[in-house]
Every structure is written in structure tokens, then in C-alpha cells.
PDB file of N, CA and C in Angstrom:
ATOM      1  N   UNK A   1     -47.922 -67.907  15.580  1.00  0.00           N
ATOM      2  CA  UNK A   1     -47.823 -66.660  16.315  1.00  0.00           C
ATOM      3  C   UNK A   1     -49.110 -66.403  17.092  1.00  0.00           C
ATOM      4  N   UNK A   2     -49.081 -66.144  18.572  1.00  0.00           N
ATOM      5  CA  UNK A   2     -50.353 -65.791  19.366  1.00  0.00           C
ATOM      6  C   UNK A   2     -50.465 -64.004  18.961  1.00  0.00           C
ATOM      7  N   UNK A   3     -51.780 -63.812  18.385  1.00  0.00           N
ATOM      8  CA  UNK A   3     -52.294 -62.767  18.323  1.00  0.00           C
ATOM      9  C   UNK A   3     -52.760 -61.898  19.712  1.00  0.00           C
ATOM     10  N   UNK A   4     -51.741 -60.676  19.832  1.00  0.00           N
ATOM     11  CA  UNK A   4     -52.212 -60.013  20.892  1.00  0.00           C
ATOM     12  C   UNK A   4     -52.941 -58.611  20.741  1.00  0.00           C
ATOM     13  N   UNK A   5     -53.789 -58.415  22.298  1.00  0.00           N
ATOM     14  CA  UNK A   5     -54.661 -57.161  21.838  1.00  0.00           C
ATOM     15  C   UNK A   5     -53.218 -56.202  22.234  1.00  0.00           C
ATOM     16  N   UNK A   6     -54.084 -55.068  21.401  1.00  0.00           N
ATOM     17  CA  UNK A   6     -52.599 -53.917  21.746  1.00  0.00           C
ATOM     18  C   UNK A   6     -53.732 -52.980  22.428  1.00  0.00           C
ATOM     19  N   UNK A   7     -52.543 -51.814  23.443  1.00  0.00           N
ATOM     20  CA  UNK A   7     -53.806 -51.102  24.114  1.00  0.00           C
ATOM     21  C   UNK A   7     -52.791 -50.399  24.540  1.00  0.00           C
ATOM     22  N   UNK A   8     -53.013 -48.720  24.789  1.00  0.00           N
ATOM     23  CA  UNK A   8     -52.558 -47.541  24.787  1.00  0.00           C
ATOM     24  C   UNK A   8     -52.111 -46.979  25.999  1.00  0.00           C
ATOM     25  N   UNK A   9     -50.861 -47.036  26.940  1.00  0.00           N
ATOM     26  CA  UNK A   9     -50.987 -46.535  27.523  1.00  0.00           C
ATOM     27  C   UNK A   9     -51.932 -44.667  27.831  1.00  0.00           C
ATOM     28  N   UNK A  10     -51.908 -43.611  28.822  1.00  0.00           N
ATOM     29  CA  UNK A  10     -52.293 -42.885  29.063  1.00  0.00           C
ATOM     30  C   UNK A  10     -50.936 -41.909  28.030  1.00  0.00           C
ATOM     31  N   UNK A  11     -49.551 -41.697  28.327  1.00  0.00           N
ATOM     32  CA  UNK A  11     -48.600 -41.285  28.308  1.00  0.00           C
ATOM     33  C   UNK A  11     -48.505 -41.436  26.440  1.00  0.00           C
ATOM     34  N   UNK A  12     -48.645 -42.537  26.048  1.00  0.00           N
ATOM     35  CA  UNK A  12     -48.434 -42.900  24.559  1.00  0.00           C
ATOM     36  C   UNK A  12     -49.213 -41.955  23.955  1.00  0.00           C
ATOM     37  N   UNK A  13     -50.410 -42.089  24.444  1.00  0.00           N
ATOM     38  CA  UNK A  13     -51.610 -41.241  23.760  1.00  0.00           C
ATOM     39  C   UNK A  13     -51.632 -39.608  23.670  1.00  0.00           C
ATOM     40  N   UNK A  14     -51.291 -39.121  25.088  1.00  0.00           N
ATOM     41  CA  UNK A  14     -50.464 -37.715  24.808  1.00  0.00           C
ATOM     42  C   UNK A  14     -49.409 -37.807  23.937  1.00  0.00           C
ATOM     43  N   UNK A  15     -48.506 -38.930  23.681  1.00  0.00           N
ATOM     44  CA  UNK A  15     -47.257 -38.463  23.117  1.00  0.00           C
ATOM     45  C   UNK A  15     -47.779 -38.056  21.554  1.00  0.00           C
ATOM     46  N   UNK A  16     -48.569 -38.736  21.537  1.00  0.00           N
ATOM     47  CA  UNK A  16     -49.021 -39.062  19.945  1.00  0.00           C
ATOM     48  C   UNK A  16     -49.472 -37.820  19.250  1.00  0.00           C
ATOM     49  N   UNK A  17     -50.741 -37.413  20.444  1.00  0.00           N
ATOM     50  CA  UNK A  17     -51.854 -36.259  20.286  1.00  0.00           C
ATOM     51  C   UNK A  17     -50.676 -35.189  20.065  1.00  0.00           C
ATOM     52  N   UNK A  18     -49.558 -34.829  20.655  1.00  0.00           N
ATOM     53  CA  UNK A  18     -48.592 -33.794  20.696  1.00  0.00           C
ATOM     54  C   UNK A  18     -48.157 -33.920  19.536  1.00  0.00           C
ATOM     55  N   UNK A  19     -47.174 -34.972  19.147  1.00  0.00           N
ATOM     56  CA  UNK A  19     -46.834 -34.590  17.882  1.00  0.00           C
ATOM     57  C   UNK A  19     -47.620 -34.420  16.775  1.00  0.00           C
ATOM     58  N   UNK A  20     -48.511 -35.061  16.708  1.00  0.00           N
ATOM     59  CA  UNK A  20     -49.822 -34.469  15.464  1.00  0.00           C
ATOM     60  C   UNK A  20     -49.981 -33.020  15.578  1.00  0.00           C
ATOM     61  N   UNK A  21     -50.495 -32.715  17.071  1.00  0.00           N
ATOM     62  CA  UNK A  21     -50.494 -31.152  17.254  1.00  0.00           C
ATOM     63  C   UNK A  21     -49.779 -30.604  16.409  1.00  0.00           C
ATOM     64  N   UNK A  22     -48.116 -31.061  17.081  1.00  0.00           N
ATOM     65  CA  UNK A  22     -47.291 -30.146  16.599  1.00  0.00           C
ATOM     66  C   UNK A  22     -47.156 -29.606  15.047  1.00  0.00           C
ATOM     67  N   UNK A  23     -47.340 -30.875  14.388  1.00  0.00           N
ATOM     68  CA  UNK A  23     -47.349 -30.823  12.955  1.00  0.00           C
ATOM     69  C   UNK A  23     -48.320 -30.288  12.205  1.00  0.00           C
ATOM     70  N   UNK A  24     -49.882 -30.133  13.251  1.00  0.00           N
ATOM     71  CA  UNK A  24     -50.548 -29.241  12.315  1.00  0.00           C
ATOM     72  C   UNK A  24     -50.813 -27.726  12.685  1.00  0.00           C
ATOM     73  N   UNK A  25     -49.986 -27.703  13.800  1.00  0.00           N
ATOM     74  CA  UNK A  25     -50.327 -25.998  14.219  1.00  0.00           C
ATOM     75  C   UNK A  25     -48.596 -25.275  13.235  1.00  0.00           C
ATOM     76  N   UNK A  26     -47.652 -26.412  12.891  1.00  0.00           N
ATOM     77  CA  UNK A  26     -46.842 -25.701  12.248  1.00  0.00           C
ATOM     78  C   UNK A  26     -46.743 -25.997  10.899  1.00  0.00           C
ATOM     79  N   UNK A  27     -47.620 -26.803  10.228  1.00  0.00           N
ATOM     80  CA  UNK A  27     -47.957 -27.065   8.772  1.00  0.00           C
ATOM     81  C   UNK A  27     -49.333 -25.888   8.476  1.00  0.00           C
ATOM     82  N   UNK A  28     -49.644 -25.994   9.770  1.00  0.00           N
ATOM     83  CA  UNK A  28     -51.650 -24.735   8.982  1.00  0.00           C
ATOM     84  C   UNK A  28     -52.652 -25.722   8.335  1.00  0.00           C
ATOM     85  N   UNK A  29     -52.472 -27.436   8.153  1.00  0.00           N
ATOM     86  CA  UNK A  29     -53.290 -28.167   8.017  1.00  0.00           C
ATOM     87  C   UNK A  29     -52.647 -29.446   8.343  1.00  0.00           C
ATOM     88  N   UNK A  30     -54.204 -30.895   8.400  1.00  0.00           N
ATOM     89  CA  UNK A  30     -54.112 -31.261   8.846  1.00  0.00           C
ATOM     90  C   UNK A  30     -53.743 -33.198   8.279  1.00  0.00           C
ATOM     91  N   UNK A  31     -52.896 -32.764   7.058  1.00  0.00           N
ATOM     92  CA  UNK A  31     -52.578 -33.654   5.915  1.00  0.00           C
ATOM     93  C   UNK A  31     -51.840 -34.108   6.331  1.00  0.00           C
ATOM     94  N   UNK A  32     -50.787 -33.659   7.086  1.00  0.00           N
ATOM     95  CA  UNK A  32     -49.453 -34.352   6.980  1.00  0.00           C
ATOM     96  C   UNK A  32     -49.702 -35.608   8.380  1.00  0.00           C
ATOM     97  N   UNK A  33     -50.350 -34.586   9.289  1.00  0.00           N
ATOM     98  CA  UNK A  33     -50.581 -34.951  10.745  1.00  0.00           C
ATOM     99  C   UNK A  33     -51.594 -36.019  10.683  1.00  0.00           C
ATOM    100  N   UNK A  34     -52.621 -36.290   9.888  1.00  0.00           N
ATOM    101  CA  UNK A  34     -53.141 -37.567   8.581  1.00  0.00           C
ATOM    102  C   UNK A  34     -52.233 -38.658   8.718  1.00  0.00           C
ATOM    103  N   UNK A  35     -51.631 -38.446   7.599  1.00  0.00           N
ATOM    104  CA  UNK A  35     -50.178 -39.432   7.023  1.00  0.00           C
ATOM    105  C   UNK A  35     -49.792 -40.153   8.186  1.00  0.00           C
ATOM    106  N   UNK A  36     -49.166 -39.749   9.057  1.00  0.00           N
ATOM    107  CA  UNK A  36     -48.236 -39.854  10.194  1.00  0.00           C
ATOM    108  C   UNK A  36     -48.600 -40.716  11.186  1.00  0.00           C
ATOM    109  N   UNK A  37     -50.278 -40.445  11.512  1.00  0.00           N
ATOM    110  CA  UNK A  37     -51.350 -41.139  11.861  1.00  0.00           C
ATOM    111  C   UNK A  37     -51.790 -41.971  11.838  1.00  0.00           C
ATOM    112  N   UNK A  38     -52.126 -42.199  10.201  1.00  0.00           N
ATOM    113  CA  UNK A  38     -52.008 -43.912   9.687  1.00  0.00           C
ATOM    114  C   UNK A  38     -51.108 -44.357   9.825  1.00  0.00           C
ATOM    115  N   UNK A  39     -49.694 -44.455   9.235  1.00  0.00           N
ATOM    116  CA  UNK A  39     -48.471 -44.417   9.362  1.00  0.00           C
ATOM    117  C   UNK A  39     -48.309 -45.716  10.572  1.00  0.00           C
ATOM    118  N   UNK A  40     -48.141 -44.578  11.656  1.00  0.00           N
ATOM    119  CA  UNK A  40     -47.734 -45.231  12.919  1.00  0.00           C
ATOM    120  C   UNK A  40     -48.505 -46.239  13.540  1.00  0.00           C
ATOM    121  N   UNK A  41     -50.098 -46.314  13.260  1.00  0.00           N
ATOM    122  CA  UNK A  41     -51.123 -47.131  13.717  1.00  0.00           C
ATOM    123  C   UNK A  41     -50.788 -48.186  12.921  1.00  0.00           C
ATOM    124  N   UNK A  42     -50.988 -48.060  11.373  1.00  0.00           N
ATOM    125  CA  UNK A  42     -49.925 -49.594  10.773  1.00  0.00           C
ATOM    126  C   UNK A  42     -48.705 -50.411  11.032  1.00  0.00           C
ATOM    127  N   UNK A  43     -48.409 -49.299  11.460  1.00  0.00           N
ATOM    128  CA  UNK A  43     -46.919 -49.937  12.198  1.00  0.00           C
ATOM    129  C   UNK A  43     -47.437 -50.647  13.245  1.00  0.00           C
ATOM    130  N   UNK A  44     -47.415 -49.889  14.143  1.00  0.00           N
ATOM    131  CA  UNK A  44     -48.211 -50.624  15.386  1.00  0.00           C
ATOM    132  C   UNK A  44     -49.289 -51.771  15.397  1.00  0.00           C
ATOM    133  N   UNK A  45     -49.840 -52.070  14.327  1.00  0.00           N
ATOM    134  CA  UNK A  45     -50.935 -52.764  14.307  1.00  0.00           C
ATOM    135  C   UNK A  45     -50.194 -54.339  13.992  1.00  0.00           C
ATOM    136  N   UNK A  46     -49.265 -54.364  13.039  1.00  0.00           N
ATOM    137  CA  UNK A  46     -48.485 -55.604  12.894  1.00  0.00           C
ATOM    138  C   UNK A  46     -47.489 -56.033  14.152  1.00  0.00           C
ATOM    139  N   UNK A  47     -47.575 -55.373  15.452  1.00  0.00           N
ATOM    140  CA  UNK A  47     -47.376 -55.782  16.604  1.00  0.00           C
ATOM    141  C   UNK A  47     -48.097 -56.799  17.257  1.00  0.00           C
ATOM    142  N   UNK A  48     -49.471 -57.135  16.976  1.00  0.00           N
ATOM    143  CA  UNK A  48     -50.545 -57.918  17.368  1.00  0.00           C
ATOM    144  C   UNK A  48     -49.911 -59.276  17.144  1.00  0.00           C
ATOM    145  N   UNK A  49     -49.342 -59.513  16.047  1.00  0.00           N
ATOM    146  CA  UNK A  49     -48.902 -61.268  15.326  1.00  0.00           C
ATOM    147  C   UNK A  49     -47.573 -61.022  15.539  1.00  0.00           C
ATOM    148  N   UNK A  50     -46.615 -60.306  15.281  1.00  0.00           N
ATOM    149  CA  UNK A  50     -45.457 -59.945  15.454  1.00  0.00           C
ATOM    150  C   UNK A  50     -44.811 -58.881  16.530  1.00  0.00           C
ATOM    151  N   UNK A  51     -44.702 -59.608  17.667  1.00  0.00           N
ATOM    152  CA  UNK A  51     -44.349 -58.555  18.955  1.00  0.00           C
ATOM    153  C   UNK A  51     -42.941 -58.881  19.057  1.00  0.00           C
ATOM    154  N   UNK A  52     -42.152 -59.872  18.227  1.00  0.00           N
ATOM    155  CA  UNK A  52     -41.058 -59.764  18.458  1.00  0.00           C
ATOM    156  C   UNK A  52     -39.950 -58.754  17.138  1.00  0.00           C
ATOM    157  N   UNK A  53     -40.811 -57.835  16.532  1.00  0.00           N
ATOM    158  CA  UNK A  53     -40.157 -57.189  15.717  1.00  0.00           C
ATOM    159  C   UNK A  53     -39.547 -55.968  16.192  1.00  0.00           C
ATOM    160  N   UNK A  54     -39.404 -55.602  17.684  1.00  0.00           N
ATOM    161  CA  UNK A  54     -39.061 -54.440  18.370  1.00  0.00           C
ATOM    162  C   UNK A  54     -37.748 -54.926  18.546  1.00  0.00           C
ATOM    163  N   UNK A  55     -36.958 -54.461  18.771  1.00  0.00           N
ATOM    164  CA  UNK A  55     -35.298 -54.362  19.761  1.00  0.00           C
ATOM    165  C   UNK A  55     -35.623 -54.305  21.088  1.00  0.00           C
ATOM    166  N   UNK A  56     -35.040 -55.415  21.481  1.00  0.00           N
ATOM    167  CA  UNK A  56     -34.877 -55.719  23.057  1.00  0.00           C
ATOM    168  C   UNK A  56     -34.375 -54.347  23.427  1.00  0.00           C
ATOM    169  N   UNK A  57     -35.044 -53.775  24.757  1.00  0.00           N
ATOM    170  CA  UNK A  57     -34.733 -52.238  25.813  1.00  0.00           C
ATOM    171  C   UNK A  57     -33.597 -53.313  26.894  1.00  0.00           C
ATOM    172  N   UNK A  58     -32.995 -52.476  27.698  1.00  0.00           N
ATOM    173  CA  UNK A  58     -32.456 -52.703  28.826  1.00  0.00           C
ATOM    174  C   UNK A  58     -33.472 -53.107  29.959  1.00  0.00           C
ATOM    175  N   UNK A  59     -34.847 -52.737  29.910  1.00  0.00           N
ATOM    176  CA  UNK A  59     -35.612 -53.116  30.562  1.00  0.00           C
ATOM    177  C   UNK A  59     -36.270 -53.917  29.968  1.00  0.00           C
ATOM    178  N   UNK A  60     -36.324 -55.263  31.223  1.00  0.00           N
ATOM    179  CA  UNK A  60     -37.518 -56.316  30.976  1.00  0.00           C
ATOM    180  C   UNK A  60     -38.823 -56.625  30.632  1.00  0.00           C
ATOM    181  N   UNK A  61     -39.229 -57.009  28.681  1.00  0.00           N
ATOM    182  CA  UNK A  61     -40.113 -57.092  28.453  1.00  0.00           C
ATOM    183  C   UNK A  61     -40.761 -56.152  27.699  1.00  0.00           C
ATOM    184  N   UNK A  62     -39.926 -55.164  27.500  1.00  0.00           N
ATOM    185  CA  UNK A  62     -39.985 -53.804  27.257  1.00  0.00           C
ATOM    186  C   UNK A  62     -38.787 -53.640  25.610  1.00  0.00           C
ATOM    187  N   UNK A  63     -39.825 -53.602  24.408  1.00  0.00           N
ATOM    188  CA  UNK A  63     -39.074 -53.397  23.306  1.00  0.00           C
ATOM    189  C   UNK A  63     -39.373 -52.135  22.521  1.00  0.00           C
ATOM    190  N   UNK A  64     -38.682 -51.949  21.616  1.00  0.00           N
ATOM    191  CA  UNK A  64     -38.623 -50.408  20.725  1.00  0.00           C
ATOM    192  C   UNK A  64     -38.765 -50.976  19.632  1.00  0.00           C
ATOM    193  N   UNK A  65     -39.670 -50.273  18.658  1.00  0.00           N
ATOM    194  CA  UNK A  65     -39.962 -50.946  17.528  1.00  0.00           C
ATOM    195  C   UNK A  65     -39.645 -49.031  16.615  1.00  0.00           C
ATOM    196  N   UNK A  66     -39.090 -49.352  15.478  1.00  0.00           N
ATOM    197  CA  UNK A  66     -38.176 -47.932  14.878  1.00  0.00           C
ATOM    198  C   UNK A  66     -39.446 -47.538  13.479  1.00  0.00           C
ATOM    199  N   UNK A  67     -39.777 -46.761  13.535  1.00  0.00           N
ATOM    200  CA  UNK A  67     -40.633 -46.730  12.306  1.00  0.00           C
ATOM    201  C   UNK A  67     -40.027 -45.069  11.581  1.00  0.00           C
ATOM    202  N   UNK A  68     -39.326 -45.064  10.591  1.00  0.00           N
ATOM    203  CA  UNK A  68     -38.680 -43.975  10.555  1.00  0.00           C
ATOM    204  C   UNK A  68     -38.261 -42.927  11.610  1.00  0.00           C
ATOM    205  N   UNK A  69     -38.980 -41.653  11.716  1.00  0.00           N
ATOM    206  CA  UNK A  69     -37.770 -41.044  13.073  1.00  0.00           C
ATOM    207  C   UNK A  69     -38.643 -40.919  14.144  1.00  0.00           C
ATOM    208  N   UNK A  70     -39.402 -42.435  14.233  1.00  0.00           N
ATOM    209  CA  UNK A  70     -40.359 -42.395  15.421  1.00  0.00           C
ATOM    210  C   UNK A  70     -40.008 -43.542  16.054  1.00  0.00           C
ATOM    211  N   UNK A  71     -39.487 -43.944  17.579  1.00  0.00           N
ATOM    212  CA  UNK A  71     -39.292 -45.100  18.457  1.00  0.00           C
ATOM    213  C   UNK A  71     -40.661 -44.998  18.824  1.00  0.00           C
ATOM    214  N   UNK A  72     -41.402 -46.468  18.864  1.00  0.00           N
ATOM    215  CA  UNK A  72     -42.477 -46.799  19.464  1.00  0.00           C
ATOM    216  C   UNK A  72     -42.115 -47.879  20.636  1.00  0.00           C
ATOM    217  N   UNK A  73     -42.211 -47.600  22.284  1.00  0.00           N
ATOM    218  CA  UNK A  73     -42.074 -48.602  22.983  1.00  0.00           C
ATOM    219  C   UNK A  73     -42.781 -49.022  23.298  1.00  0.00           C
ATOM    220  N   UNK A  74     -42.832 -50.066  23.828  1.00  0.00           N
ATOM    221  CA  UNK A  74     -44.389 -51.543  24.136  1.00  0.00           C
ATOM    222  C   UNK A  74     -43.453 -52.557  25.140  1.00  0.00           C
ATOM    223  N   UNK A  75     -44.470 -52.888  25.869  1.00  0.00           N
ATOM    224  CA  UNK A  75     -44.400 -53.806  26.790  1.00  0.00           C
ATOM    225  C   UNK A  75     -45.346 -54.993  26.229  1.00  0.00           C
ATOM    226  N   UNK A  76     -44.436 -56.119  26.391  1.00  0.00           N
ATOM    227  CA  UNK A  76     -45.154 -57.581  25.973  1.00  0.00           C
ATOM    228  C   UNK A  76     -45.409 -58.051  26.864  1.00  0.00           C
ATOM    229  N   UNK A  77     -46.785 -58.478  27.334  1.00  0.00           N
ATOM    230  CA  UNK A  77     -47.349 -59.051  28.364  1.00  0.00           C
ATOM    231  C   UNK A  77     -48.190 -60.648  27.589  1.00  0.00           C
ATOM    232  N   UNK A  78     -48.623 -61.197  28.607  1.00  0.00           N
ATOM    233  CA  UNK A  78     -49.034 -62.312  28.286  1.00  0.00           C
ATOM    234  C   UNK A  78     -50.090 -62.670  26.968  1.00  0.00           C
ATOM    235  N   UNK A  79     -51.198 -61.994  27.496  1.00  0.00           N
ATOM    236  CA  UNK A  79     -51.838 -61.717  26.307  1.00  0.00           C
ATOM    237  C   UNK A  79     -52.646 -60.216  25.583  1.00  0.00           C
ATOM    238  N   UNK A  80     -51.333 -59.672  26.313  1.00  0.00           N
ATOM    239  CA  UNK A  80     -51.343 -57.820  25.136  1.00  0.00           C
ATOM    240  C   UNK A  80     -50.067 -57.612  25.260  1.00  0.00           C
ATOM    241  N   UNK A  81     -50.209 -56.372  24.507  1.00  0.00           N
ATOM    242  CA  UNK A  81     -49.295 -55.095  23.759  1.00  0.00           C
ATOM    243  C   UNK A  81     -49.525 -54.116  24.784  1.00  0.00           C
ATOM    244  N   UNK A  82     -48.868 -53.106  25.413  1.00  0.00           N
ATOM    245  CA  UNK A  82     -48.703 -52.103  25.730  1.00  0.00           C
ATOM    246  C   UNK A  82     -47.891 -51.536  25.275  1.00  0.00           C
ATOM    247  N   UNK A  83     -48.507 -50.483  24.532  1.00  0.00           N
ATOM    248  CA  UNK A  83     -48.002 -49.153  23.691  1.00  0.00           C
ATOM    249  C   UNK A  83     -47.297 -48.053  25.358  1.00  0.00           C
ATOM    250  N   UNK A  84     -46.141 -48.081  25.587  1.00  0.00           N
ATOM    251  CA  UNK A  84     -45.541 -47.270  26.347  1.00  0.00           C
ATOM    252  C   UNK A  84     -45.593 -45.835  26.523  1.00  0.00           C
ATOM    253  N   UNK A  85     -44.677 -45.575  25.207  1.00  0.00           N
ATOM    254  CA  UNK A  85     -44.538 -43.997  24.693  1.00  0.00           C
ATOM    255  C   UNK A  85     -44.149 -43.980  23.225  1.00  0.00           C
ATOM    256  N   UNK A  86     -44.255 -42.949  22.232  1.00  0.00           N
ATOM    257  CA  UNK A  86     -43.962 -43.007  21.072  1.00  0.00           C
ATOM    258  C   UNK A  86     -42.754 -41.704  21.294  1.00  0.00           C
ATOM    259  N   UNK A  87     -41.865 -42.099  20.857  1.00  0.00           N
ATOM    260  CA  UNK A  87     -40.821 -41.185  20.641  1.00  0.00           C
ATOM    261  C   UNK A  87     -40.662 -40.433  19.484  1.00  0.00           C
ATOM    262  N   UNK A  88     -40.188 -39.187  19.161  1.00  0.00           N
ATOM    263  CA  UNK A  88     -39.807 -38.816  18.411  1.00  0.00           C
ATOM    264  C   UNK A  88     -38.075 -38.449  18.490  1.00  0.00           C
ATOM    265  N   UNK A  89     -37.491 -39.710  17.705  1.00  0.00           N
ATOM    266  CA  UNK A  89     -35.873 -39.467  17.558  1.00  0.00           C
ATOM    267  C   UNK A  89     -34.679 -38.298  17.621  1.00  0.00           C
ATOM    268  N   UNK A  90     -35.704 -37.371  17.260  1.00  0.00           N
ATOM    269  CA  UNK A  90     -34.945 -35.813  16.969  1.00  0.00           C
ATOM    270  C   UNK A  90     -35.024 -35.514  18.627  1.00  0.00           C
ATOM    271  N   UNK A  91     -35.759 -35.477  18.918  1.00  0.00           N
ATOM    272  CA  UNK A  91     -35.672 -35.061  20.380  1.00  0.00           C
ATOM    273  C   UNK A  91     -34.405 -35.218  21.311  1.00  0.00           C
ATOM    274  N   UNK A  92     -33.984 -34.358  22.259  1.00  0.00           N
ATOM    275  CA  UNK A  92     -33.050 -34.863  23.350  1.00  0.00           C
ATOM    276  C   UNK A  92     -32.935 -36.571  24.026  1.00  0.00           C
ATOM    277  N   UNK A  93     -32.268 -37.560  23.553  1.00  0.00           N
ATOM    278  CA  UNK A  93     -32.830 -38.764  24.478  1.00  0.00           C
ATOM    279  C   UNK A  93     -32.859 -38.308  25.773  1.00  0.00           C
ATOM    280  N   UNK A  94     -32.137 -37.627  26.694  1.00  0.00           N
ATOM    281  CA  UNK A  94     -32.092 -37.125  27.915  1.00  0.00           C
ATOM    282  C   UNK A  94     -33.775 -36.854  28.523  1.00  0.00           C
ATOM    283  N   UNK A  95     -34.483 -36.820  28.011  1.00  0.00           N
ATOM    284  CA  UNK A  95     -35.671 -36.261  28.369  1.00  0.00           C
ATOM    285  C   UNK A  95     -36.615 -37.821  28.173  1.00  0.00           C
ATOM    286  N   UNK A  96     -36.306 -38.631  27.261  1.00  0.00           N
ATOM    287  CA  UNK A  96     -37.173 -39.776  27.662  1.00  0.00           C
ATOM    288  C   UNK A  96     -37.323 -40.281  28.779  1.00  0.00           C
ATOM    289  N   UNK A  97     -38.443 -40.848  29.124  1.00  0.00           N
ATOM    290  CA  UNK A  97     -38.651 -41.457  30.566  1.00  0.00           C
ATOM    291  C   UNK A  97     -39.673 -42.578  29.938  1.00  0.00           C
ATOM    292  N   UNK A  98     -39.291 -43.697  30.210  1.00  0.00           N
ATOM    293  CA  UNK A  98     -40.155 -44.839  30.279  1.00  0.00           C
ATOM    294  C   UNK A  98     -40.884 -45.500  31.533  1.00  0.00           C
TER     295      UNK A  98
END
């Protein structure tokens, strides 16, 4: 397996910062929004050796990797990861934009 760097889109990184937000301005601390944090960065981090553990998107090159009720999308490029957007499942799909 070729080890790739992973690297954040602009868009991912708001998505991320938001839902943490969300979870600690409606929890009153900042434990859970913690958890969730590590969580998803572990997930994401076994993308580096394993980029083919996402579900092929309709778009080229472009996979979804499911980590409980969070879609993480990434673009596989030659030699990186692009972190797309992180979804949160509950949401309207109507409103995703990749």
C-alpha cells in the first residue's frame, strides 16, 4: 500500500469546526466535542495506507468513507488525500455540495 499525505480542504475544516461548535454550545462543555474529534481524525488517519476503504461517489476519484453518522469525503490524488467535506448524515442530503 502507497502511504498518502492527507490534507484538509478549506470547506472540510469549517465543516468540522461547526459541528464541534455545535455540540459544545448545546452540550455547555467541551467532552463530547473531544470524543468526536479524535474519533473522526482516527478514522481519517487510516486513509493514509488505506484510501480504498471509502465507497466509490458518482464523481471521479472522489470517495465517502461512513464513520457512524458522519460521511467523510476525500479525493484520491496521486500522492494525497483530500479531505472534501465531512458530513453529518442527519442533515438534509439536499443541501450537500461537493
Amino acid at each position: 500500500m502507497v502511504k498518502r499525505k492527507i490534507i484538509w480542504s478549506l470547506q472540510s475544516k469549517l465543516d468540522l469546526f461547526a459541528t464541534l461548535d455545535y455540540f459544545y454550545k448545546r452540550n455547555g462543555t467541551k467532552t463530547y466535542s473531544r470524543k468526536l474529534n479524535l474519533s473522526l481524525r482516527k478514522a481519517i488517519k487510516l486513509l493514509e495506507k488505506n484510501s480504498d476503504i471509502g465507497v466509490h461517489t458518482d464523481i471521479e476519484n472522489v470517495r465517502n468513507m461512513i464513520h457512524g453518522n458522519y460521511n467523510v469525503f476525500y479525493e484520491v490524488k496521486s500522492e494525497l488525500i483530500e479531505i472534501i467535506t465531512i458530513w453529518d448524515s442527519r442533515q438534509n442530503p439536499d443541501d450537500l455540495k461537493l
